[in-house]
N, C-alpha and C. Protein backbone atom coordinates (compact mmCIF):
# COMPACT_ATOMS: atom_id res chain seq x y z
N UNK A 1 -13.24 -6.79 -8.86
CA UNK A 1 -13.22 -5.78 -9.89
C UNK A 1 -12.08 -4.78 -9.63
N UNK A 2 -12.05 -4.10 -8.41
CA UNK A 2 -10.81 -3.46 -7.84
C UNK A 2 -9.47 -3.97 -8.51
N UNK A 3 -9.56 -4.97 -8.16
CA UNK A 3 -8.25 -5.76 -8.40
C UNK A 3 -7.65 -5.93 -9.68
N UNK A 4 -8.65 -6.13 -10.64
CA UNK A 4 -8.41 -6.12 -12.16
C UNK A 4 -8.16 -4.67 -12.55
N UNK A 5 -8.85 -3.41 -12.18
CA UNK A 5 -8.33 -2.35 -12.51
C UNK A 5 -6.98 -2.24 -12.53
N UNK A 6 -6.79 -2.38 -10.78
CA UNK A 6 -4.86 -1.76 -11.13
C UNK A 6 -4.45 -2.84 -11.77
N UNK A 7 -4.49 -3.84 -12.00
CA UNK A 7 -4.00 -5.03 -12.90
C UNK A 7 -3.68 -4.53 -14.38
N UNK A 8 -5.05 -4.11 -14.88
CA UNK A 8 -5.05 -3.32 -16.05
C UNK A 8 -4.29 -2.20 -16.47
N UNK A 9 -4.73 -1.19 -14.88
CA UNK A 9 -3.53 0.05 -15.20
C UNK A 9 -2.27 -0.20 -15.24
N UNK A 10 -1.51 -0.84 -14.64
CA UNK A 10 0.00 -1.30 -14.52
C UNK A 10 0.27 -2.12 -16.20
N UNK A 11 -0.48 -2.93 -16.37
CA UNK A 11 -0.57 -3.90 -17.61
C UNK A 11 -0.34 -2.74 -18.53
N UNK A 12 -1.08 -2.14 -19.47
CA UNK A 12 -1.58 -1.22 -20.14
C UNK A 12 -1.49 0.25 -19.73
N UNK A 13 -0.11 0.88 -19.83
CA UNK A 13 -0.39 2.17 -19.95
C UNK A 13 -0.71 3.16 -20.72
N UNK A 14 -1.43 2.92 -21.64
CA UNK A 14 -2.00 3.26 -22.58
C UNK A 14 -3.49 3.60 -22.39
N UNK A 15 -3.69 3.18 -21.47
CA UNK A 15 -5.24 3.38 -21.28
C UNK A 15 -5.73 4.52 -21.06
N UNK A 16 -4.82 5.24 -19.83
CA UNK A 16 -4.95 6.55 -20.40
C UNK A 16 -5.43 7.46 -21.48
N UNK A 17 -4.10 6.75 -22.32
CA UNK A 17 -4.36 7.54 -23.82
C UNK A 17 -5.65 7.34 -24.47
N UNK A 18 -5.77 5.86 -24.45
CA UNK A 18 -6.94 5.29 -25.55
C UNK A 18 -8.32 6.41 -24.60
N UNK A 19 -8.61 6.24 -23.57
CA UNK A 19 -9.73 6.94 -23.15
C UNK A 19 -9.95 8.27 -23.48
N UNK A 20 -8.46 9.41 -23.44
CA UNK A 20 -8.73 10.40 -24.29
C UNK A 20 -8.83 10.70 -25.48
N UNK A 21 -8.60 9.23 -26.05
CA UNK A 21 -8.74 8.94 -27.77
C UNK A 21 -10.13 8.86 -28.16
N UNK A 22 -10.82 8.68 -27.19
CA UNK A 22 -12.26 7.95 -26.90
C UNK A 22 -13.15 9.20 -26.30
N UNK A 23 -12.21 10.30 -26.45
CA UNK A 23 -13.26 11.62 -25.98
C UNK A 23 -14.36 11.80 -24.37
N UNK A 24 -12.77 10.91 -23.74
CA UNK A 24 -13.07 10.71 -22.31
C UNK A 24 -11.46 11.60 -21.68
N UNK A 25 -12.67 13.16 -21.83
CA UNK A 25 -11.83 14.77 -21.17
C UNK A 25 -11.60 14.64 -19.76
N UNK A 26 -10.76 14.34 -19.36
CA UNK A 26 -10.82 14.92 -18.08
C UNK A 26 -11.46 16.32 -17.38
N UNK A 27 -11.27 17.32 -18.25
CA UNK A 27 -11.48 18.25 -18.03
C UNK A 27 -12.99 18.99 -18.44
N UNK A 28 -13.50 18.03 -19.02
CA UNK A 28 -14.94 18.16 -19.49
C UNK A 28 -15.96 17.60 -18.23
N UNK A 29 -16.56 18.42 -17.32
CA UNK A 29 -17.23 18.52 -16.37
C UNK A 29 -18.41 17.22 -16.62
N UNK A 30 -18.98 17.33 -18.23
CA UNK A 30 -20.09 16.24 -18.15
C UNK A 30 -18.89 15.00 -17.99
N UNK A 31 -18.61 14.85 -18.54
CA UNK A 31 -17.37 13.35 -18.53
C UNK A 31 -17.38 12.87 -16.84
N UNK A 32 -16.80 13.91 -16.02
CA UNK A 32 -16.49 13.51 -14.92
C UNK A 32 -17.54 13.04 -13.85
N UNK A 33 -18.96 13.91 -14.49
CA UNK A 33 -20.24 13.84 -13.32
C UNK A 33 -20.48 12.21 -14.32
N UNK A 34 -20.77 11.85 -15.87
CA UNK A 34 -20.74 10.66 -16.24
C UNK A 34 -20.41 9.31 -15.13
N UNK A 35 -19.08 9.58 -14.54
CA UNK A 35 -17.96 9.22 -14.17
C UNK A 35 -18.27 8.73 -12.99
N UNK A 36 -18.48 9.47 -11.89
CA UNK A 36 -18.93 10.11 -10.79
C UNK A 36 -20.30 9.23 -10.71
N UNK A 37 -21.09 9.53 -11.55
CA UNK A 37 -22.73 8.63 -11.14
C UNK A 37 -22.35 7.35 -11.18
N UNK A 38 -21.55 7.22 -12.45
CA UNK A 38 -21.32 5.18 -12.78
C UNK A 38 -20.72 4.81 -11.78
N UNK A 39 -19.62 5.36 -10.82
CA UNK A 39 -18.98 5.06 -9.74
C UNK A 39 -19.78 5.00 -8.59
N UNK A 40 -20.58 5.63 -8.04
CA UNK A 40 -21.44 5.72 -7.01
C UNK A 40 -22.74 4.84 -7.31
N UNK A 41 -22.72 4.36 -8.64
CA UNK A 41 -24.08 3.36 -8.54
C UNK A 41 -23.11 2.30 -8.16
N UNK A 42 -22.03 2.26 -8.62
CA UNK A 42 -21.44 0.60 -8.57
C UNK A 42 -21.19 0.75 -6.84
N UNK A 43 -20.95 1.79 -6.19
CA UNK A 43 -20.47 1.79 -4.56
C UNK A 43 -21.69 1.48 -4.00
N UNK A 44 -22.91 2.27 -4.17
CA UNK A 44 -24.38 1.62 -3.95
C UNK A 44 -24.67 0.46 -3.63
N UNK A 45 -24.37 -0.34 -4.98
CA UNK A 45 -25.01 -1.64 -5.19
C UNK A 45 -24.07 -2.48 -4.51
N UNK A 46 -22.58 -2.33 -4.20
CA UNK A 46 -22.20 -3.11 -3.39
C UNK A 46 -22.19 -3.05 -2.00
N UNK A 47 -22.42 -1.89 -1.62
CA UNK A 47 -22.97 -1.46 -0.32
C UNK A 47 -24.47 -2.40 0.23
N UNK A 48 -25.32 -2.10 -1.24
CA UNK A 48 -26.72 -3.13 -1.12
C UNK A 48 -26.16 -4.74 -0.56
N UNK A 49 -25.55 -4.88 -1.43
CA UNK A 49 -25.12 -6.52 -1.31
C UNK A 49 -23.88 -6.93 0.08
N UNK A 50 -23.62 -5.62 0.51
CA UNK A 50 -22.71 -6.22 2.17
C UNK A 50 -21.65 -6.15 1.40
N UNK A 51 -21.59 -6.02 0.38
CA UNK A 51 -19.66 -6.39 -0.23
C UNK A 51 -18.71 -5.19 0.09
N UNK A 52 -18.93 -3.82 0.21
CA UNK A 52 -18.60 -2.61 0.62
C UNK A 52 -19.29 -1.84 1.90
N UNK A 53 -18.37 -1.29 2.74
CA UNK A 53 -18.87 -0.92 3.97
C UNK A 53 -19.26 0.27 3.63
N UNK A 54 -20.96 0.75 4.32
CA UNK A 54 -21.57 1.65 4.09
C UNK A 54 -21.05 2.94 4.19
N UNK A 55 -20.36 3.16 4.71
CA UNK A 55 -19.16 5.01 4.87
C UNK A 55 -18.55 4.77 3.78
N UNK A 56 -18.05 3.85 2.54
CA UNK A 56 -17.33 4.20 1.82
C UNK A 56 -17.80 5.11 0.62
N UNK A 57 -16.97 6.18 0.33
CA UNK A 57 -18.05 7.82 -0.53
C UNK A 57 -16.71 7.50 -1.72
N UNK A 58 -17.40 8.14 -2.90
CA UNK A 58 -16.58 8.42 -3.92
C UNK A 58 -14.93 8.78 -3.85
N UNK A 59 -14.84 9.76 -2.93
CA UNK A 59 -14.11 10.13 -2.61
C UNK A 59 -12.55 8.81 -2.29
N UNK A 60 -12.89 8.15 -1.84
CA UNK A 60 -12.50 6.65 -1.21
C UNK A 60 -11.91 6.03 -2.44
N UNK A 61 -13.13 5.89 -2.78
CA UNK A 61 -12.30 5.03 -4.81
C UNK A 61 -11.61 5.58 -5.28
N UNK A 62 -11.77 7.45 -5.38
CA UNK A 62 -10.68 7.99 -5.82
C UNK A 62 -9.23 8.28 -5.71
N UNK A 63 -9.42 8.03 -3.89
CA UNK A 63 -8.20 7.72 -3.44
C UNK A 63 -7.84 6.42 -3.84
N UNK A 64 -8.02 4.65 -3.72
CA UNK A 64 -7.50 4.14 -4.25
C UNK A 64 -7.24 3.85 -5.56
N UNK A 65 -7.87 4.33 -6.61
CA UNK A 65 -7.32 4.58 -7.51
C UNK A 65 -6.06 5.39 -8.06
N UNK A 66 -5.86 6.13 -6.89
CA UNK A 66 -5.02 7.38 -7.32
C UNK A 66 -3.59 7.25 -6.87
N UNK A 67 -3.91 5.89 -5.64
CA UNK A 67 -2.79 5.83 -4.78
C UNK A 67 -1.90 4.09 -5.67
N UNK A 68 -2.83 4.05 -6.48
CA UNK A 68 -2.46 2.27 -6.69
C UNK A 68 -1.13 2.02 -7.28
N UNK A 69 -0.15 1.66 -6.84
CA UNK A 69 0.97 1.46 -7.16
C UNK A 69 1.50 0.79 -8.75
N UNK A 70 0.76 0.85 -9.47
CA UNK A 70 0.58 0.75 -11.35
C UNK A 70 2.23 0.66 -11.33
N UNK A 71 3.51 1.20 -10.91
CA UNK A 71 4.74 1.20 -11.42
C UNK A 71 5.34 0.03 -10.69
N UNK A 72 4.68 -0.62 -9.79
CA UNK A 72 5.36 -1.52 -8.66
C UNK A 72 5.30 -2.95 -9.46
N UNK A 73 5.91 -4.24 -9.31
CA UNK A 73 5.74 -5.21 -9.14
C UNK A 73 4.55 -5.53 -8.72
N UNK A 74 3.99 -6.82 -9.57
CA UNK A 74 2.57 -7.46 -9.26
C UNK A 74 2.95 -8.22 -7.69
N UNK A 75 3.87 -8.13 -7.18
CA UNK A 75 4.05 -8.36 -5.63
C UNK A 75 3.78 -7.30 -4.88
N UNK A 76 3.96 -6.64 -5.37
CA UNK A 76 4.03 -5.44 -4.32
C UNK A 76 2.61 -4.61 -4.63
N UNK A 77 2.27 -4.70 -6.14
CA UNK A 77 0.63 -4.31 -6.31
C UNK A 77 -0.31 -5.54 -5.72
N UNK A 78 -0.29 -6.56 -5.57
CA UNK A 78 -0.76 -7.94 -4.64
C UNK A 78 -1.16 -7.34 -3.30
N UNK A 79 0.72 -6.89 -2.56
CA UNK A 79 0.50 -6.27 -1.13
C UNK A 79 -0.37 -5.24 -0.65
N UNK A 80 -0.57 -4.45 -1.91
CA UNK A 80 -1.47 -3.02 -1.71
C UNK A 80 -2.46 -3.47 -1.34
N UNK A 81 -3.20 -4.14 -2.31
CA UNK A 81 -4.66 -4.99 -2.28
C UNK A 81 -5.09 -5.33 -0.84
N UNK A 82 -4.12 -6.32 -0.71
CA UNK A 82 -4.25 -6.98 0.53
C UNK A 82 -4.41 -5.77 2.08
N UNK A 83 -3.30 -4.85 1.59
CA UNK A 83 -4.20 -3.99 3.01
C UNK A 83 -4.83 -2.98 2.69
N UNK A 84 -4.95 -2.63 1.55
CA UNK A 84 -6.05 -1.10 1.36
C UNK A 84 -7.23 -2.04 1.02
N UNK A 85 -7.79 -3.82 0.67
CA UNK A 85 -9.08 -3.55 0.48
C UNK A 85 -10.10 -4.11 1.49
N UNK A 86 -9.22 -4.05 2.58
CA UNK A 86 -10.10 -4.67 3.87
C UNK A 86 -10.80 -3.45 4.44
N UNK A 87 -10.00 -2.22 3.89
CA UNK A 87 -10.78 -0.55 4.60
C UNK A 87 -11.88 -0.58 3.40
N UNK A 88 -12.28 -0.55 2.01
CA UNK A 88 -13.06 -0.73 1.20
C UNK A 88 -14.30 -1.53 1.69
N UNK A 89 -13.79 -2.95 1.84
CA UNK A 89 -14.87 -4.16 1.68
C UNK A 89 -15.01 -4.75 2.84
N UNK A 90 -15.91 -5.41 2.94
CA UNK A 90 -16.12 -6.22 4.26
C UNK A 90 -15.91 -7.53 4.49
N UNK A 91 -14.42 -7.96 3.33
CA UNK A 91 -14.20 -8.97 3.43
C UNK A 91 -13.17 -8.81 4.30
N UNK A 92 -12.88 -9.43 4.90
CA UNK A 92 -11.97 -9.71 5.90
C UNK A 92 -10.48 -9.83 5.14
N UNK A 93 -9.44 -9.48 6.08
CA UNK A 93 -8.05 -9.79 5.57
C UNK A 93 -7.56 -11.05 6.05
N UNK A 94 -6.81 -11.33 5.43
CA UNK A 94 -6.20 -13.36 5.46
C UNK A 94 -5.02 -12.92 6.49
N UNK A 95 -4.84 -14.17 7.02
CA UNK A 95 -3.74 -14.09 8.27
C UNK A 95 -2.43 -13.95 7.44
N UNK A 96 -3.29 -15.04 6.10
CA UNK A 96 -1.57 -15.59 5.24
C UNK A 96 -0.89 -14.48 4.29
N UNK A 97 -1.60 -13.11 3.92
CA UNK A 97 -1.39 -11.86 3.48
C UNK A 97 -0.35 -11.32 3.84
């Protein structure tokens, strides 16, 4: 899922827009706690299932989201993946990465 995001953000910069078209405020406090719960159930439930390591806090997604290289080459957004989501998940990183 990670992966398709920045896929999306880089793909589509527009998304942005369309979401504030869509009366998704940044600056509107309910929006963000909205935001905030849907994110922390989804960190939860993969935490439940072993797929995310239990220390990972909101905070974490927000950093990779924030840091995801959207202007780079799908090589170089590939490379990100490959080492920011082994600190995320508990999948292991590939030798061949």
């Amino acid at each position: 899922m990670l992966e398709r995001v920045v896929e999306a953000s880089a793909a589509d910069h527009a998304v942005k827009a369309a979401a504030l078209a869509l009366g998704a405020d940044p600056a509107d406090g309910a929006t963000v706690e909205r935001a905030a719960g849907a994110l922390a159930t989804l960190i939860r439930a993969g935490q439940a299932d072993g797929d995310i390591h239990p220390d990972v806090t909101i905070d974490d997604m927000y950093l990779f989201f924030s840091t995801a290289p959207t202007d780079q080459a799908p090589a170089a957004r590939a490379r990100w993946l490959t080492l920011f989501l082994p600190g995320l998940t508990t999948r292991a990183r590939s030798v061949d990465n």
